[in-house]
C-alpha atoms as a PDB file:
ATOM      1  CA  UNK A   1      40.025  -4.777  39.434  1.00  0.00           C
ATOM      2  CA  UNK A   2      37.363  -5.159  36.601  1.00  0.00           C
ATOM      3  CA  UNK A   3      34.485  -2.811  36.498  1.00  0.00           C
ATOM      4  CA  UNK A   4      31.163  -3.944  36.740  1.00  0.00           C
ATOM      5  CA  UNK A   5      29.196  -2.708  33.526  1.00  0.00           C
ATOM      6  CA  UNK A   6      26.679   0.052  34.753  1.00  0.00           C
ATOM      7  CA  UNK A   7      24.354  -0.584  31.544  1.00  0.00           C
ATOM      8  CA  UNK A   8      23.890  -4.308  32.838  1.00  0.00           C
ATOM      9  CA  UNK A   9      24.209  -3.542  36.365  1.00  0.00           C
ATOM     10  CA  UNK A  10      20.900  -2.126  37.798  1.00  0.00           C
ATOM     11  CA  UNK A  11      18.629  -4.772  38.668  1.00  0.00           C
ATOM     12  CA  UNK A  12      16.126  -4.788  35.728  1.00  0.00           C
ATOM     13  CA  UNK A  13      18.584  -4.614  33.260  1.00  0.00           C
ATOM     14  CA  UNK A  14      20.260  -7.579  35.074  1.00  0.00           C
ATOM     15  CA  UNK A  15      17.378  -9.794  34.906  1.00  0.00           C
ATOM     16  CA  UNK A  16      16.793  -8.933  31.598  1.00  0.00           C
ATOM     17  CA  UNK A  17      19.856  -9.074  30.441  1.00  0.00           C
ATOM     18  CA  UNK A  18      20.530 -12.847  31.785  1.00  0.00           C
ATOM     19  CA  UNK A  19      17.100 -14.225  30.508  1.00  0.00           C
ATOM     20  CA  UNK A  20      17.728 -13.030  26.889  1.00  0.00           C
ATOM     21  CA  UNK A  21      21.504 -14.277  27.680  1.00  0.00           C
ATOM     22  CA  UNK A  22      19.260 -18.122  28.078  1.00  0.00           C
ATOM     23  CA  UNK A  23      18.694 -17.767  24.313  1.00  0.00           C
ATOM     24  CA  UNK A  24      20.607 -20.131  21.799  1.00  0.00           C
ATOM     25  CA  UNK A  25      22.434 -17.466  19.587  1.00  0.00           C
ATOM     26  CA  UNK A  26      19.644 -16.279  16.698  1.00  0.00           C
ATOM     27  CA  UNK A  27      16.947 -17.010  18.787  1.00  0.00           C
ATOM     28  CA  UNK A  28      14.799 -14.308  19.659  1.00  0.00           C
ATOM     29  CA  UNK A  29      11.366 -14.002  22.447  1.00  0.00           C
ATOM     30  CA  UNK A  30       8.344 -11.668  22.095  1.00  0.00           C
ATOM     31  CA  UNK A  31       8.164  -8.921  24.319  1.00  0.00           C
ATOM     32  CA  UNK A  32       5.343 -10.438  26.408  1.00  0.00           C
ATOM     33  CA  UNK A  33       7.076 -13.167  27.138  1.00  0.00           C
ATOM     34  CA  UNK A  34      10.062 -11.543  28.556  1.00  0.00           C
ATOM     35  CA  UNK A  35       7.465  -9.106  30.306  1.00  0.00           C
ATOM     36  CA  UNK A  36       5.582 -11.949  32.104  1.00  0.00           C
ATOM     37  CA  UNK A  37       9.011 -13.660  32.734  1.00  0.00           C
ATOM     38  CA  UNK A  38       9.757 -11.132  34.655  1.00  0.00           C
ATOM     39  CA  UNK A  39       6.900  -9.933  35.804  1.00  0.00           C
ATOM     40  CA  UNK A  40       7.814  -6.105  35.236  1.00  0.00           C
ATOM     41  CA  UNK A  41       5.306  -3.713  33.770  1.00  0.00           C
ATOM     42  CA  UNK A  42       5.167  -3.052  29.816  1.00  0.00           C
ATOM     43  CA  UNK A  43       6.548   0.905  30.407  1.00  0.00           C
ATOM     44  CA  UNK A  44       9.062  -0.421  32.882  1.00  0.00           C
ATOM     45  CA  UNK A  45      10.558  -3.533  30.577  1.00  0.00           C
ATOM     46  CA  UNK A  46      10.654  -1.210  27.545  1.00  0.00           C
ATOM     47  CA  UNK A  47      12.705   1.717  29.376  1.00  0.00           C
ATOM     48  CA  UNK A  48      15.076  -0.298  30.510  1.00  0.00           C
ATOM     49  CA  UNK A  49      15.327  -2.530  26.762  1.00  0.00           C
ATOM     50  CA  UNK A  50      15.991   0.915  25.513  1.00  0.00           C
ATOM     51  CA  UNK A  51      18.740   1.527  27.554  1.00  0.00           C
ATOM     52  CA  UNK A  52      20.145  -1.898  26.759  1.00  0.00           C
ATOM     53  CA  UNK A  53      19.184  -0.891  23.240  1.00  0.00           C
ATOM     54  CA  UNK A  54      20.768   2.396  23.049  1.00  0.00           C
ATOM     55  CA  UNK A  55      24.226   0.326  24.276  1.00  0.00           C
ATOM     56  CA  UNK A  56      24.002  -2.064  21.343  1.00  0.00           C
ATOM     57  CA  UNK A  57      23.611  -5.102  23.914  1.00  0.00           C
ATOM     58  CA  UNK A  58      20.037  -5.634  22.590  1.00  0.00           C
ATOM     59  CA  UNK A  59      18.469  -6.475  19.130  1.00  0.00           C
ATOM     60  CA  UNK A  60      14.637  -5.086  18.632  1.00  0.00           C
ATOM     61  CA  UNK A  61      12.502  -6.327  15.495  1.00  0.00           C
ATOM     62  CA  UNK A  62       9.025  -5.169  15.481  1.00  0.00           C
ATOM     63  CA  UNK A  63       7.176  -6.986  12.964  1.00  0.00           C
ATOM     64  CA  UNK A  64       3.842  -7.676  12.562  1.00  0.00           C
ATOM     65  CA  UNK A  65       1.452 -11.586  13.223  1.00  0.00           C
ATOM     66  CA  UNK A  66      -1.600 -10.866  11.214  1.00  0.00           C
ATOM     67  CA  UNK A  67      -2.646  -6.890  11.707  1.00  0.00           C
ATOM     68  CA  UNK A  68      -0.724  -7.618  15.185  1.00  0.00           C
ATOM     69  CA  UNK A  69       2.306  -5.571  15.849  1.00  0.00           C
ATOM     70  CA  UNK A  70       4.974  -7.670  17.529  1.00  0.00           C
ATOM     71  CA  UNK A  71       8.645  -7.096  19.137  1.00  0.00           C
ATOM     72  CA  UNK A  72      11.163  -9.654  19.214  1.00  0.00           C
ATOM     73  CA  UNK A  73      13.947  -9.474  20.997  1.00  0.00           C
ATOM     74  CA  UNK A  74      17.451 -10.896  21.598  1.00  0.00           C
ATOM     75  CA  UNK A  75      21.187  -9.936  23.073  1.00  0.00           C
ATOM     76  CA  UNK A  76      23.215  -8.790  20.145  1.00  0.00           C
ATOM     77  CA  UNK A  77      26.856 -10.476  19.845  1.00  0.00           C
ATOM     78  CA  UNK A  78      28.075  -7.218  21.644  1.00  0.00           C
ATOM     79  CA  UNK A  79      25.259  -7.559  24.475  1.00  0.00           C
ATOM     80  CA  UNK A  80      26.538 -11.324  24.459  1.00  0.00           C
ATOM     81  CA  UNK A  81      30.168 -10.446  24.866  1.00  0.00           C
ATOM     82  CA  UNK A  82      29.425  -7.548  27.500  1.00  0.00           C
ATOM     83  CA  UNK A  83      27.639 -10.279  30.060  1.00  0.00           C
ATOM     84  CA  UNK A  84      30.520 -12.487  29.710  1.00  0.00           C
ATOM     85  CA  UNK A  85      32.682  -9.807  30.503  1.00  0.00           C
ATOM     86  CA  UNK A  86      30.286  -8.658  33.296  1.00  0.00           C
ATOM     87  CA  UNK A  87      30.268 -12.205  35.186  1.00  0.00           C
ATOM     88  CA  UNK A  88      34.002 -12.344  34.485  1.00  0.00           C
ATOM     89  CA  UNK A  89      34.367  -9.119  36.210  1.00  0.00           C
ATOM     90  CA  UNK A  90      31.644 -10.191  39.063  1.00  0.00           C
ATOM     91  CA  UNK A  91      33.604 -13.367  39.209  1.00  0.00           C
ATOM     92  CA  UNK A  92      36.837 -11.393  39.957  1.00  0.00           C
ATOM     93  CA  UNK A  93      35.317  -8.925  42.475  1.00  0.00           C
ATOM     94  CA  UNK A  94      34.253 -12.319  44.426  1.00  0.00           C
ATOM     95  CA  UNK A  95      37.294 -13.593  44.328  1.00  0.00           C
ATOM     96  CA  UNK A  96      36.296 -16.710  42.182  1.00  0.00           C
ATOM     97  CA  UNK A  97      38.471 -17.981  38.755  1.00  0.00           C
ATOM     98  CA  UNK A  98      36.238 -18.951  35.861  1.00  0.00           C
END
Protein backbone atom coordinates (compact mmCIF):
# COMPACT_ATOMS: atom_id res chain seq x y z
CA UNK A 1 0.00 0.00 0.00
CA UNK A 2 1.16 3.60 -0.98
CA UNK A 3 1.95 6.04 1.71
CA UNK A 4 0.20 9.07 2.03
CA UNK A 5 2.83 12.04 1.88
CA UNK A 6 3.00 13.57 5.49
CA UNK A 7 4.36 17.04 4.01
CA UNK A 8 0.96 17.30 1.97
CA UNK A 9 -1.08 15.52 4.38
CA UNK A 10 -2.11 17.82 7.32
CA UNK A 11 -4.99 19.79 6.47
CA UNK A 12 -3.48 23.25 5.67
CA UNK A 13 -0.92 21.99 3.67
CA UNK A 14 -3.67 20.02 1.82
CA UNK A 15 -5.68 22.92 0.94
CA UNK A 16 -2.85 24.70 -0.01
CA UNK A 17 -1.29 22.39 -1.73
CA UNK A 18 -4.46 21.60 -4.14
CA UNK A 19 -5.27 25.37 -4.80
CA UNK A 20 -1.70 26.14 -6.04
CA UNK A 21 -2.08 22.50 -7.79
CA UNK A 22 -5.35 24.75 -9.84
CA UNK A 23 -2.50 26.75 -11.43
CA UNK A 24 -1.63 26.25 -15.24
CA UNK A 25 2.14 25.22 -14.96
CA UNK A 26 4.28 28.81 -14.72
CA UNK A 27 1.59 30.49 -13.28
CA UNK A 28 2.07 31.84 -10.02
CA UNK A 29 -0.68 33.81 -7.16
CA UNK A 30 0.25 36.48 -4.57
CA UNK A 31 0.28 35.49 -1.18
CA UNK A 32 -2.94 37.36 -0.31
CA UNK A 33 -4.73 35.75 -2.59
CA UNK A 34 -3.99 32.31 -1.52
CA UNK A 35 -4.43 33.73 2.16
CA UNK A 36 -8.02 35.00 1.54
CA UNK A 37 -8.66 31.79 -0.55
CA UNK A 38 -8.31 30.09 2.21
CA UNK A 39 -9.15 32.11 4.69
CA UNK A 40 -6.10 31.14 7.05
CA UNK A 41 -4.18 33.79 8.92
CA UNK A 42 -0.89 35.44 7.33
CA UNK A 43 1.50 33.57 10.27
CA UNK A 44 -0.50 30.41 9.78
CA UNK A 45 -0.35 30.27 5.63
CA UNK A 46 3.36 31.18 5.76
CA UNK A 47 4.37 28.30 8.36
CA UNK A 48 2.89 25.88 6.65
CA UNK A 49 4.33 27.37 2.80
CA UNK A 50 7.57 26.94 4.58
CA UNK A 51 7.16 23.55 5.28
CA UNK A 52 5.97 22.92 1.74
CA UNK A 53 8.95 25.12 0.92
CA UNK A 54 11.55 23.44 2.86
CA UNK A 55 10.25 19.99 0.80
CA UNK A 56 10.86 21.61 -2.57
CA UNK A 57 6.97 21.22 -3.40
CA UNK A 58 6.69 25.06 -3.39
CA UNK A 59 8.30 27.96 -5.41
CA UNK A 60 8.54 31.51 -3.37
CA UNK A 61 9.53 34.84 -5.35
CA UNK A 62 9.35 37.90 -3.34
CA UNK A 63 9.60 40.77 -5.53
CA UNK A 64 8.59 44.03 -5.21
CA UNK A 65 5.05 46.32 -7.11
CA UNK A 66 6.18 49.83 -6.66
CA UNK A 67 8.03 50.21 -2.97
CA UNK A 68 5.51 47.13 -2.27
CA UNK A 69 7.09 43.91 -1.29
CA UNK A 70 5.23 41.00 -2.87
CA UNK A 71 5.36 36.96 -2.73
CA UNK A 72 4.36 34.88 -5.48
CA UNK A 73 3.88 31.61 -5.27
CA UNK A 74 3.46 28.31 -7.17
CA UNK A 75 3.94 24.23 -6.83
CA UNK A 76 7.34 23.45 -8.18
CA UNK A 77 7.46 20.42 -10.82
CA UNK A 78 8.48 18.27 -7.71
CA UNK A 79 5.45 19.73 -5.53
CA UNK A 80 3.45 18.93 -8.87
CA UNK A 81 4.64 15.38 -9.14
CA UNK A 82 4.31 14.72 -5.22
CA UNK A 83 0.26 15.58 -5.38
CA UNK A 84 -0.11 13.31 -8.20
CA UNK A 85 1.54 10.76 -6.39
CA UNK A 86 -0.43 11.71 -3.21
CA UNK A 87 -4.04 11.30 -4.93
CA UNK A 88 -2.64 8.20 -6.62
CA UNK A 89 -1.80 6.86 -3.30
CA UNK A 90 -5.28 8.30 -1.70
CA UNK A 91 -6.86 6.76 -4.72
CA UNK A 92 -5.34 3.33 -3.82
CA UNK A 93 -6.05 3.46 -0.05
CA UNK A 94 -9.88 3.97 -1.28
CA UNK A 95 -9.82 1.36 -3.30
CA UNK A 96 -10.44 3.43 -6.56
CA UNK A 97 -8.14 2.95 -10.11
CA UNK A 98 -7.20 6.24 -11.71
Amino acid sequence: MDELDPVIHASARLKITATLATLEVGDQIAFPRLQELLGMTAGNLSTHLRKLEDAGYVDVVKSHQGRSPVTYLALSRTGRRAFEDYREALRGLLGESS
